[in-house]
C-alpha atoms as a PDB file:
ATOM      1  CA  UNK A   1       0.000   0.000   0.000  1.00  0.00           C
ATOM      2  CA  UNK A   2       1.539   3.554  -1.237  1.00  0.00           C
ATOM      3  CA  UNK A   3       1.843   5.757   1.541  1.00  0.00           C
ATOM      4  CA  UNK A   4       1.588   9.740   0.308  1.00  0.00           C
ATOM      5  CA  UNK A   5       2.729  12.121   2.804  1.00  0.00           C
ATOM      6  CA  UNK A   6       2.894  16.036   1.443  1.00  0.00           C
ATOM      7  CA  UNK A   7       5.031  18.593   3.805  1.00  0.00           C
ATOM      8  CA  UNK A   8       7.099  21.865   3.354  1.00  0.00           C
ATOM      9  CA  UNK A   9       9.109  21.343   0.471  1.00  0.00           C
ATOM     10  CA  UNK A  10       8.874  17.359   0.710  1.00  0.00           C
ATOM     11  CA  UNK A  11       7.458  14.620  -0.330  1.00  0.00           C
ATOM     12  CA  UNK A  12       7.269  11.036   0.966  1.00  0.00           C
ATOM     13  CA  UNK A  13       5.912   8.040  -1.344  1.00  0.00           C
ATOM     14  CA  UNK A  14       5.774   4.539  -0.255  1.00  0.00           C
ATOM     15  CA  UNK A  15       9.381   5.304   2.690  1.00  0.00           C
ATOM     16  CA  UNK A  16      10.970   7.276  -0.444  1.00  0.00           C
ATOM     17  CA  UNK A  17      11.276  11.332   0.404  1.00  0.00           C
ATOM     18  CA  UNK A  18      11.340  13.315  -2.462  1.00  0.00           C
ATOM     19  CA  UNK A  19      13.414  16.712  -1.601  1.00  0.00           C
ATOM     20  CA  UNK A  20      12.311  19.584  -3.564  1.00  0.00           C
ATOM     21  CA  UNK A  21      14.628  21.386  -5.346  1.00  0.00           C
ATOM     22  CA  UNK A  22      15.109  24.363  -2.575  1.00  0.00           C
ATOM     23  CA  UNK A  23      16.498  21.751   0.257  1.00  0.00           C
ATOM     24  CA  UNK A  24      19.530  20.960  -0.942  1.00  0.00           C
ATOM     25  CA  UNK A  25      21.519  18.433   1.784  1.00  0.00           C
ATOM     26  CA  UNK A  26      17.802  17.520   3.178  1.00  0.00           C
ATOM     27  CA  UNK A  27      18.400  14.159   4.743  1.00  0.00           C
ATOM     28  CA  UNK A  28      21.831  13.751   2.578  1.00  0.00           C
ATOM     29  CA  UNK A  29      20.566  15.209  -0.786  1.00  0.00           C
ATOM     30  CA  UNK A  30      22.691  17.134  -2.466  1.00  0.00           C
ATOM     31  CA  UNK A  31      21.592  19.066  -5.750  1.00  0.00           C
ATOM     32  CA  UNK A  32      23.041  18.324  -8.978  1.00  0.00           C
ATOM     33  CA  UNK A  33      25.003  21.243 -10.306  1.00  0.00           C
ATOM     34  CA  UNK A  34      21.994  23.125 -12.697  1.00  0.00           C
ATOM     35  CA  UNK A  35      23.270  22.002 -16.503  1.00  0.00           C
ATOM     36  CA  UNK A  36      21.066  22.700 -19.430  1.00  0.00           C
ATOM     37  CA  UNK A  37      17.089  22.503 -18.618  1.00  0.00           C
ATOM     38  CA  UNK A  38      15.304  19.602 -20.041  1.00  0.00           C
ATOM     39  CA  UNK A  39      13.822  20.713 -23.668  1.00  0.00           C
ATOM     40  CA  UNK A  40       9.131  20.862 -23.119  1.00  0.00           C
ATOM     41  CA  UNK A  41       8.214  17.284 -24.127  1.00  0.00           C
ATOM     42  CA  UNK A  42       6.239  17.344 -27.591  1.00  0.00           C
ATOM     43  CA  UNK A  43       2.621  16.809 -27.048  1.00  0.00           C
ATOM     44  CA  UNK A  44       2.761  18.550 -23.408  1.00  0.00           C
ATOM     45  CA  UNK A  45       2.862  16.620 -20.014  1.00  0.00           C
ATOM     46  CA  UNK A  46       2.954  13.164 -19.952  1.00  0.00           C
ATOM     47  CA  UNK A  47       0.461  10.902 -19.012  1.00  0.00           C
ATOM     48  CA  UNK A  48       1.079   8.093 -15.880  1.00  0.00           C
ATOM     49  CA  UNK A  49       1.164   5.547 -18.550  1.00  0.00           C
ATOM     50  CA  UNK A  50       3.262   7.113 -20.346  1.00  0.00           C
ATOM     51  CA  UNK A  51       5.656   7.435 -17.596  1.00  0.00           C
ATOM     52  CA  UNK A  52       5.603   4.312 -16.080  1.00  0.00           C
ATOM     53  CA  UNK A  53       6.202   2.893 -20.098  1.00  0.00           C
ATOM     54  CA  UNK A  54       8.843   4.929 -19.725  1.00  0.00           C
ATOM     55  CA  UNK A  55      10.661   3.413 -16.648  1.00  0.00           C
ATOM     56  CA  UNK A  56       9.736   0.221 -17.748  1.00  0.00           C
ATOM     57  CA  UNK A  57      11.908   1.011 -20.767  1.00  0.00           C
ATOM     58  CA  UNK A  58      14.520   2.262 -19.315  1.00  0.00           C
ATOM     59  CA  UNK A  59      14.717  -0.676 -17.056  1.00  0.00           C
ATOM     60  CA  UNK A  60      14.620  -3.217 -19.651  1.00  0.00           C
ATOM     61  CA  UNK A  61      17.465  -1.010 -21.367  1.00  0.00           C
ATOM     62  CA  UNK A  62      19.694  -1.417 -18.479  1.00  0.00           C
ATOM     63  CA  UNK A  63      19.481  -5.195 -18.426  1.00  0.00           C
ATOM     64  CA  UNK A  64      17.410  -4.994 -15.108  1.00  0.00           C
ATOM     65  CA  UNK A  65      14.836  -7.669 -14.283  1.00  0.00           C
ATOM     66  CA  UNK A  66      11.039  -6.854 -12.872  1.00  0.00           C
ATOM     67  CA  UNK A  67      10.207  -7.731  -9.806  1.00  0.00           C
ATOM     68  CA  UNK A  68       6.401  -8.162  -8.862  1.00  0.00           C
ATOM     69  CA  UNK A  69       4.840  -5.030  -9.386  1.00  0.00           C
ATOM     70  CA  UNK A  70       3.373  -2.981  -6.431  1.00  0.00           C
ATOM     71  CA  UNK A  71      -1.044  -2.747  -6.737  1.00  0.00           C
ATOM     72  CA  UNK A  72      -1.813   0.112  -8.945  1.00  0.00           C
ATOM     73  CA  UNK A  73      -3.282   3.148  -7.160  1.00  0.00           C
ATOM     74  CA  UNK A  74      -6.991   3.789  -6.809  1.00  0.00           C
ATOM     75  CA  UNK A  75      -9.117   6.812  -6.847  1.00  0.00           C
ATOM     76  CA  UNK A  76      -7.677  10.027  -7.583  1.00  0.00           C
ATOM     77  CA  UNK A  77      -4.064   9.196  -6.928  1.00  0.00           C
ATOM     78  CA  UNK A  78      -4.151   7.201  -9.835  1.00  0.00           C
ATOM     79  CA  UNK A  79      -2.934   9.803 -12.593  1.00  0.00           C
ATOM     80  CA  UNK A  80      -0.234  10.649  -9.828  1.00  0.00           C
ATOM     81  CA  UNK A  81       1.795   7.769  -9.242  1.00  0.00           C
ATOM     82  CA  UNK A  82       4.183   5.713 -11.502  1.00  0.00           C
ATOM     83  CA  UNK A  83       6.498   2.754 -10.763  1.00  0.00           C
ATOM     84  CA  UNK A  84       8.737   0.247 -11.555  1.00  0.00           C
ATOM     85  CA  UNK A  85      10.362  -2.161  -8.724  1.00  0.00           C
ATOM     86  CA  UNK A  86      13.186  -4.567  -9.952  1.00  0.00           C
ATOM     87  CA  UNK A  87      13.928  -8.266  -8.749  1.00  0.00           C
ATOM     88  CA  UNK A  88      16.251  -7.425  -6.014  1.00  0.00           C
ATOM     89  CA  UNK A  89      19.379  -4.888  -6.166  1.00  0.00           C
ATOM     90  CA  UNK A  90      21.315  -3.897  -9.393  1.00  0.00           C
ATOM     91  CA  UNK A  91      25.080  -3.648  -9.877  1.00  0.00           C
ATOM     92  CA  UNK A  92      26.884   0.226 -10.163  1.00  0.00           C
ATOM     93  CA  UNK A  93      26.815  -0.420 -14.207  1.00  0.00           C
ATOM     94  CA  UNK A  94      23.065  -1.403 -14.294  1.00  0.00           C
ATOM     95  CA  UNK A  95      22.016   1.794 -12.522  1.00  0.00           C
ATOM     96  CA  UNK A  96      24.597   3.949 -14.929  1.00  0.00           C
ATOM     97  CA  UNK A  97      22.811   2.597 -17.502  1.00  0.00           C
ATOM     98  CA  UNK A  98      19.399   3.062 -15.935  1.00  0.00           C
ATOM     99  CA  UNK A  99      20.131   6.737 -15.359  1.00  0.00           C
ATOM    100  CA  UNK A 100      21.790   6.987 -19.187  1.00  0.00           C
ATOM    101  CA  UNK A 101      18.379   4.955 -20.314  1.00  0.00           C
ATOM    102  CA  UNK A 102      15.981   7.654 -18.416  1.00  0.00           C
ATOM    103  CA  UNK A 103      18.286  11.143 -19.610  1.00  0.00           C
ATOM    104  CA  UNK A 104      17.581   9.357 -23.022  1.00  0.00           C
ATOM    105  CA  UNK A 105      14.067   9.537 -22.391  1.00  0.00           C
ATOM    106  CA  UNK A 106      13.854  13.679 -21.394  1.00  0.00           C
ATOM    107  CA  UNK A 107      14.562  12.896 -17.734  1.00  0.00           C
ATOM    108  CA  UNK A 108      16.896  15.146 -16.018  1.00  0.00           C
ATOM    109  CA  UNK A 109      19.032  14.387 -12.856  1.00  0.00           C
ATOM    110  CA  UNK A 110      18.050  17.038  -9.884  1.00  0.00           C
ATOM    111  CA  UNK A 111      19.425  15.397  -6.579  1.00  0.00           C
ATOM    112  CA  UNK A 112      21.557  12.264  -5.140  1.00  0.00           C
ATOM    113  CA  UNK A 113      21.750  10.556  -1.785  1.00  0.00           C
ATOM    114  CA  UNK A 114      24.476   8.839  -1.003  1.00  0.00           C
ATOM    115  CA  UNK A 115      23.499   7.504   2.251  1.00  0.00           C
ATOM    116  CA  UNK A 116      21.459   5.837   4.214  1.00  0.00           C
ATOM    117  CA  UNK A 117      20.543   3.790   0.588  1.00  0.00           C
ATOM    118  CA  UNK A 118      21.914   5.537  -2.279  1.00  0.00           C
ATOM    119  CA  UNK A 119      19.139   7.136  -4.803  1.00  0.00           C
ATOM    120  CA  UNK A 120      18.651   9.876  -7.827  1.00  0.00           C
ATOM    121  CA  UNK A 121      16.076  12.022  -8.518  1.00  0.00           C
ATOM    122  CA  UNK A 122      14.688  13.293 -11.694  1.00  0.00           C
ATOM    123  CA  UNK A 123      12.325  15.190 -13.383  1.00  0.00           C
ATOM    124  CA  UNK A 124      10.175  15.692 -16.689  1.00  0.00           C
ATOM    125  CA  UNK A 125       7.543  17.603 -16.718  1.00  0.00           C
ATOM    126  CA  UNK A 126       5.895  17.877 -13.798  1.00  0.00           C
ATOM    127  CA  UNK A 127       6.899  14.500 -12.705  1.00  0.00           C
ATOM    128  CA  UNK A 128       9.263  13.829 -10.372  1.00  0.00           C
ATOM    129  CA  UNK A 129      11.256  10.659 -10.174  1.00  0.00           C
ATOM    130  CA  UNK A 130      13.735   9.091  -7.522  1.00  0.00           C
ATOM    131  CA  UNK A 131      14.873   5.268  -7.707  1.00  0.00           C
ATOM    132  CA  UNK A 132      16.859   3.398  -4.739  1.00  0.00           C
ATOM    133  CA  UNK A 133      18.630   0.560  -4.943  1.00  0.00           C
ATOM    134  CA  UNK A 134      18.164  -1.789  -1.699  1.00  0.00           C
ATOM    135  CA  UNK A 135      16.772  -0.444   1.488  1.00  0.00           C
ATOM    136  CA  UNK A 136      14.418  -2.384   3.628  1.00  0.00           C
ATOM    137  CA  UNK A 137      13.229  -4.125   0.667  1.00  0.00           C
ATOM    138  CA  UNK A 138      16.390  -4.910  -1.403  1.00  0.00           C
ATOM    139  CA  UNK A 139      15.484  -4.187  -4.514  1.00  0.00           C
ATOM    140  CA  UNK A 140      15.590  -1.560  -6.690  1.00  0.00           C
ATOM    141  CA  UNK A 141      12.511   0.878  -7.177  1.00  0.00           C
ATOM    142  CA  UNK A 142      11.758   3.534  -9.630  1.00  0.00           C
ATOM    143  CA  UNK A 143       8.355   6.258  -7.934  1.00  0.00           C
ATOM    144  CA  UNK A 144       7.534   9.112 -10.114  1.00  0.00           C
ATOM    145  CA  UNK A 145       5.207  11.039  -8.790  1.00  0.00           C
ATOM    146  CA  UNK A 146       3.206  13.885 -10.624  1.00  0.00           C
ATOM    147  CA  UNK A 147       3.465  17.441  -8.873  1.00  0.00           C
ATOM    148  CA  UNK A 148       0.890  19.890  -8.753  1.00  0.00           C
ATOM    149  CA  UNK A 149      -2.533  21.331  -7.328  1.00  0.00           C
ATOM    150  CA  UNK A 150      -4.570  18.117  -8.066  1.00  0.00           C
ATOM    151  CA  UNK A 151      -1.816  15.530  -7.489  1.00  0.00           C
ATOM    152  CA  UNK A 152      -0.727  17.768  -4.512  1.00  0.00           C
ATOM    153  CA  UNK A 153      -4.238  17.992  -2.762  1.00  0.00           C
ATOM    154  CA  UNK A 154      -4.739  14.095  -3.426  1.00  0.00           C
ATOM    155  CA  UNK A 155      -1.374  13.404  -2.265  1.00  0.00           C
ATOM    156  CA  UNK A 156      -2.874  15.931   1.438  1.00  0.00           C
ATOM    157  CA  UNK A 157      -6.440  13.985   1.231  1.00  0.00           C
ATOM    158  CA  UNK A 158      -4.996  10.264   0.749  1.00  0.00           C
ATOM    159  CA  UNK A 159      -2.386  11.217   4.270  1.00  0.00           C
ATOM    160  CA  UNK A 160      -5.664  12.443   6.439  1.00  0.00           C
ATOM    161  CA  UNK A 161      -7.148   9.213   4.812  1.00  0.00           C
ATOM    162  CA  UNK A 162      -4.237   6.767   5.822  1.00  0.00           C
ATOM    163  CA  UNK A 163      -2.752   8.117   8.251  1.00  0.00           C
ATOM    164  CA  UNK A 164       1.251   8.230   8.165  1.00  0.00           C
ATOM    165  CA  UNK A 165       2.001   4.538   7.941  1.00  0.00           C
ATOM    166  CA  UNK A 166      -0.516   3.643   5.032  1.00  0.00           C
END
């Protein structure tokens, strides 16, 4: 079950925290330097399917294996979350090639953690992406999540909802 939790500046999606791009060296993220912006994607935003084709691409491009998926989201988080989750950890030249694979496909690098579990974030759009690679799971796992005002209140609505532990 996805857990959505929306605060200043941050947001938390199934145990990943997504820093915005203000809160640089928030819980060990540390902006990437700013480098040329991502060119507007032809045809405008895309669509959740469209991004989660996307990561599913870029997965398969990198030689990395699925794992089961998570449940697809209900209601109106839906159109807001994306996913992809891998059959355990990948190797350093797997997740070069995942990040090479998603840059290919308009996604730009924002952030990296380097610690507790390493991760990346990316954007397109108005999506917002970060994969890890082990954690409490071991595995690796791609969430994009869509920002604004009607992924942003659903994201609010689905935390009163849930409650912070889904």
């Amino acid at each position: 079950m996805w857990v959505a939790l929306v605060g200043v500046g941050v947001l938390g999606v199934g145990g990943a925290v997504l820093a915005s791009d203000d809160e640089d060296g928030l819980d060990g993220w540390v902006r990437e330097p700013a480098g040329a912006e991502v060119a507007a994607r032809v045809g405008g935003d895309p669509s959740r399917g469209t991004v989660a084709a996307e990561l599913a691409a870029a997965a398969t491009a990198a030689g990395l294996t699925p794992g089961a998926p998570h449940p697809a989201e209900q209601g109106e988080l839906a159109d807001c979350i994306a996913d992809w989750r891998g059959d355990g950890p990948a190797d350093d030249g797997r997740l070069a090639a995942l990040e090479t694979a998603l840059e290919e496909r308009g996604w730009q690098v924002t952030a990296r953690r380097g610690e507790p579990v390493g991760a990346v974030a990316l954007k397109s759009g108005s999506w917002r992406l970060e994969f890890t690679n082990g954690g409490l799971v071991d595995t690796l796992s791609l969430v994009a999540t869509r920002s604004g005002r009607t992924c942003e209140e659903a994201f609010r609505r689905a935390e009163a909802t849930r409650g912070p532990r889904g």
